[in-house]
N, C-alpha and C. Protein backbone atom coordinates (compact mmCIF):
# COMPACT_ATOMS: atom_id res chain seq x y z
N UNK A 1 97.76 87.71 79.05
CA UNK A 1 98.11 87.91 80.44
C UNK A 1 96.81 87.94 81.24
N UNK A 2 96.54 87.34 82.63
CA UNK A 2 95.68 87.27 83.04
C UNK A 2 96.38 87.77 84.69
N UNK A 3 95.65 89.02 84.93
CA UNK A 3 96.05 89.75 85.94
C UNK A 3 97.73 89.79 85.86
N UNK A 4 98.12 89.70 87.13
CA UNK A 4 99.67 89.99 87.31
C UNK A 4 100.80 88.55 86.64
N UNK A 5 100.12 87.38 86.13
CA UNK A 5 100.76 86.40 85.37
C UNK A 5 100.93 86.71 83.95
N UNK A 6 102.01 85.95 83.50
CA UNK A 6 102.49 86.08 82.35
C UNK A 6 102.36 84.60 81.86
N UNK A 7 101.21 84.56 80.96
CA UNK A 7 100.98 82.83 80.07
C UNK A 7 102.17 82.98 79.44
N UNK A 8 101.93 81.27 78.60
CA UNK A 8 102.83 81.22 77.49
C UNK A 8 102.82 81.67 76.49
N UNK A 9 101.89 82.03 76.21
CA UNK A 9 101.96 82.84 74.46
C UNK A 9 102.61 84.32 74.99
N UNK A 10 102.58 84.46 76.24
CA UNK A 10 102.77 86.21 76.65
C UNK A 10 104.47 85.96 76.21
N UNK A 11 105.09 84.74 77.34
CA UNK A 11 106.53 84.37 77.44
C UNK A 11 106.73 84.21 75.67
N UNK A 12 106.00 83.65 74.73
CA UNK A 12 106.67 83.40 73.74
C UNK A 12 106.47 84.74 72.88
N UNK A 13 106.16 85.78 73.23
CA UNK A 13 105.93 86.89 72.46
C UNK A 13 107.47 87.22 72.64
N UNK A 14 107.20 87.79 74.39
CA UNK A 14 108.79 88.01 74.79
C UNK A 14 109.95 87.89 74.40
N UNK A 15 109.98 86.41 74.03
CA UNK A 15 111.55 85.55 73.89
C UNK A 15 111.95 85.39 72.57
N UNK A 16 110.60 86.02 71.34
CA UNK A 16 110.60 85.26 70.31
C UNK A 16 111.85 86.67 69.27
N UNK A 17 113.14 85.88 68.84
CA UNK A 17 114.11 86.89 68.48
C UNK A 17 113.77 87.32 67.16
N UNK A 18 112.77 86.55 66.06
CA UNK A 18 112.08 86.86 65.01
C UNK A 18 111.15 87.34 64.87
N UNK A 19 109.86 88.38 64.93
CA UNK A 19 108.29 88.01 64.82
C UNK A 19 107.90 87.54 63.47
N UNK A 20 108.71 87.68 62.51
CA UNK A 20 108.17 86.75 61.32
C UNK A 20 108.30 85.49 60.67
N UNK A 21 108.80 84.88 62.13
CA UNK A 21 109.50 83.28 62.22
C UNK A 21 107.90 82.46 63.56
N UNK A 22 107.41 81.26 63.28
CA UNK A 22 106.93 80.39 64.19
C UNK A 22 107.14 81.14 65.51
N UNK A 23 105.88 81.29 66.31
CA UNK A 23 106.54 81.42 68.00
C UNK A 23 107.51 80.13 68.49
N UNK A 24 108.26 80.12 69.52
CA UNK A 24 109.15 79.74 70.05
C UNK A 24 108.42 78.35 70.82
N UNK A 25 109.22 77.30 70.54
CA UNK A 25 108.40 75.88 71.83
C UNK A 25 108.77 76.16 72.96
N UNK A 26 107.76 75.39 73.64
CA UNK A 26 107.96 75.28 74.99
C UNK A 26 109.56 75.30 75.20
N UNK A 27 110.52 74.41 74.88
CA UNK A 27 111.85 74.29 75.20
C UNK A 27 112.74 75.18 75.30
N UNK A 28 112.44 76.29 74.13
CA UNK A 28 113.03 77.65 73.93
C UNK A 28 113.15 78.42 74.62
N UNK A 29 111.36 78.67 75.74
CA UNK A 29 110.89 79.56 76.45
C UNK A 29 111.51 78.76 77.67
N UNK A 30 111.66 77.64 78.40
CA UNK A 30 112.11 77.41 79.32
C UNK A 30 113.81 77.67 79.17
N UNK A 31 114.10 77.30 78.27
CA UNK A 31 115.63 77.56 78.44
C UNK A 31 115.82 79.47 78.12
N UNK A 32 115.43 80.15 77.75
CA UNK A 32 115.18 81.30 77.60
C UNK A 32 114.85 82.62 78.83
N UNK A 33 114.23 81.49 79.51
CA UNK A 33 113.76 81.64 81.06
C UNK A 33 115.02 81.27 82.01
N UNK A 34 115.49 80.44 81.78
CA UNK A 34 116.83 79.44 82.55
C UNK A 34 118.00 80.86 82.35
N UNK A 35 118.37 81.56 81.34
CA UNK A 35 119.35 82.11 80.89
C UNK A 35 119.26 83.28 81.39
N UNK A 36 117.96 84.09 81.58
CA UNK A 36 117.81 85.17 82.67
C UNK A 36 117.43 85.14 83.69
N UNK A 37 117.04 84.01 84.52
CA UNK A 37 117.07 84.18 85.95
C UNK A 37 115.42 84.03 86.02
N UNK A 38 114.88 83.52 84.93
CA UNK A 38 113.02 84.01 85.54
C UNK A 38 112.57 82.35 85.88
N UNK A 39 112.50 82.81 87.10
CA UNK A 39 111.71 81.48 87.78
C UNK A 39 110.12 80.76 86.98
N UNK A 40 109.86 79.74 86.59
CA UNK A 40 108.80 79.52 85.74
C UNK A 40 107.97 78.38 86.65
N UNK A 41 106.86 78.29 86.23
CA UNK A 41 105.90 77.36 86.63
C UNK A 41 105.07 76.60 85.73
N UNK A 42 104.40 75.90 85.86
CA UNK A 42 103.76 75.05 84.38
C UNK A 42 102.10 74.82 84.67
N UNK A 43 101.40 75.53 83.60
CA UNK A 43 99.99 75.81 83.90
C UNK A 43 99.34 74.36 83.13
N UNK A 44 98.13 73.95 83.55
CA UNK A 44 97.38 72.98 83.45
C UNK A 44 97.67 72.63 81.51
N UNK A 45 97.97 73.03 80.70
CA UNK A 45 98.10 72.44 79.55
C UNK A 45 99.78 72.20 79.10
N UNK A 46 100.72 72.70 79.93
CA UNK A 46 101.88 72.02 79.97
C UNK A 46 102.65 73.16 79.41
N UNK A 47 102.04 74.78 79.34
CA UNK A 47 102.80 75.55 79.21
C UNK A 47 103.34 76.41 80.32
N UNK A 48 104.47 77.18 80.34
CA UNK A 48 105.00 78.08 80.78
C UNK A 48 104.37 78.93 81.40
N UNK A 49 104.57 79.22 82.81
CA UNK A 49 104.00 80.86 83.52
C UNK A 49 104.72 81.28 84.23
N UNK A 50 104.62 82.48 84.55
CA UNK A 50 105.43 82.93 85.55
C UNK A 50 105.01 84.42 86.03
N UNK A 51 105.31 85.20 86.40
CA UNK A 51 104.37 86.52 87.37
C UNK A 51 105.18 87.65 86.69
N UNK A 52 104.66 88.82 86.77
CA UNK A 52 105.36 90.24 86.00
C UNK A 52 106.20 90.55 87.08
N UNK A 53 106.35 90.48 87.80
CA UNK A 53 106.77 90.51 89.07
C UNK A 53 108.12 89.95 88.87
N UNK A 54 108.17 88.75 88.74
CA UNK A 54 109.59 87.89 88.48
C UNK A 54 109.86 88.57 87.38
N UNK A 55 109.17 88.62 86.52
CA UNK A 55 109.92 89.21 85.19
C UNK A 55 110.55 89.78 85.09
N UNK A 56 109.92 91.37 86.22
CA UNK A 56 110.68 92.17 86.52
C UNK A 56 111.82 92.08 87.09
N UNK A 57 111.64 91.28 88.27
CA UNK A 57 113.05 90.79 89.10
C UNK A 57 113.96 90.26 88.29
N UNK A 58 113.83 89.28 87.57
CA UNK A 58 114.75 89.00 86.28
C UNK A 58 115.38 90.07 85.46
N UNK A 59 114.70 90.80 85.07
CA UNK A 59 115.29 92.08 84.57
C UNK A 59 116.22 93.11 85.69
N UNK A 60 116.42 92.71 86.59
CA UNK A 60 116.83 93.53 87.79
C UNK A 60 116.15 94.94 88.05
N UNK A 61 114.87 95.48 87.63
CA UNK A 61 113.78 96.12 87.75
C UNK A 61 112.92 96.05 89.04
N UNK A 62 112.92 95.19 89.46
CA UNK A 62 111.69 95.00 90.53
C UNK A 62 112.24 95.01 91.94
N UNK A 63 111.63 95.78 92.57
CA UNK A 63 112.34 95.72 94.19
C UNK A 63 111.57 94.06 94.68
N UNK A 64 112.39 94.13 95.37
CA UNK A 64 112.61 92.27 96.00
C UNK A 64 111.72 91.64 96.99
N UNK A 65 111.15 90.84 97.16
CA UNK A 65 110.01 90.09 97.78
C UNK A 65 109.70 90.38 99.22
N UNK A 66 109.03 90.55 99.66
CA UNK A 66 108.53 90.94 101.01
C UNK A 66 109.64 89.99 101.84
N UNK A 67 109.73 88.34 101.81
CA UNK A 67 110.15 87.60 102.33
C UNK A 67 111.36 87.40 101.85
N UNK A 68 112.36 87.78 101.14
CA UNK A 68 113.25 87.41 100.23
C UNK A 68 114.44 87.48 101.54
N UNK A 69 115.32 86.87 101.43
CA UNK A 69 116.51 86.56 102.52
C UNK A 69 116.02 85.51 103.78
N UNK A 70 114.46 85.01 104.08
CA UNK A 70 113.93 84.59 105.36
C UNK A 70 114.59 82.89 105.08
N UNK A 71 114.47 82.13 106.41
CA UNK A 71 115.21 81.33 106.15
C UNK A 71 113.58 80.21 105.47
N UNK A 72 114.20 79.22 104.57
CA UNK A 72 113.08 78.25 103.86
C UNK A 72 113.12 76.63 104.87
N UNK A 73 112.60 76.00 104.84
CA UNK A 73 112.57 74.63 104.92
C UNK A 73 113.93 73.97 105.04
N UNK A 74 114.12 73.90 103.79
CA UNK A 74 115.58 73.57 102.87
C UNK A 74 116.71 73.61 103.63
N UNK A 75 116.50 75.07 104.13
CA UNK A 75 117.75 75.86 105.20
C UNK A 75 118.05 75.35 106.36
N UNK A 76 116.96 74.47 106.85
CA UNK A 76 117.26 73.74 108.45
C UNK A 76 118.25 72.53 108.04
């Protein structure tokens, strides 16, 4: 983890339902991500990131974004 992000080896610690099985591929961790709600991003070597922050929000833990309800782009 580097400050408030969560790399991929962090996400595949997370997601991984064995620890004495291979960490999890990329595919696992994105669909793994897809199934709870955690928004992901893709760092310069083609893995998985995403913020403790979302994590939390994913977990329904985290109070909600400064901007969260404002209208986007999209919305016009």
């Amino acid at each position: 983890m580097i400050g408030p992000v969560l790399q991929f080896e962090d996400l595949q610690r997370i997601c991984q339902p064995d620890p004495d099985k291979p960490p999890p591929r990329r595919g696992t961790v994105e669909a793994w991500a897809k199934r709870i709600g955690l928004p992901i991003t893709y760092d310069s070597r083609g893995g998985v990131i995403t913020t403790v922050d979302a994590f939390n929000r994913a977990l329904g833990i985290g109070s909600p974004a400064a901007n969260d309800g404002m209208l986007g782009a999209e919305d016009l």
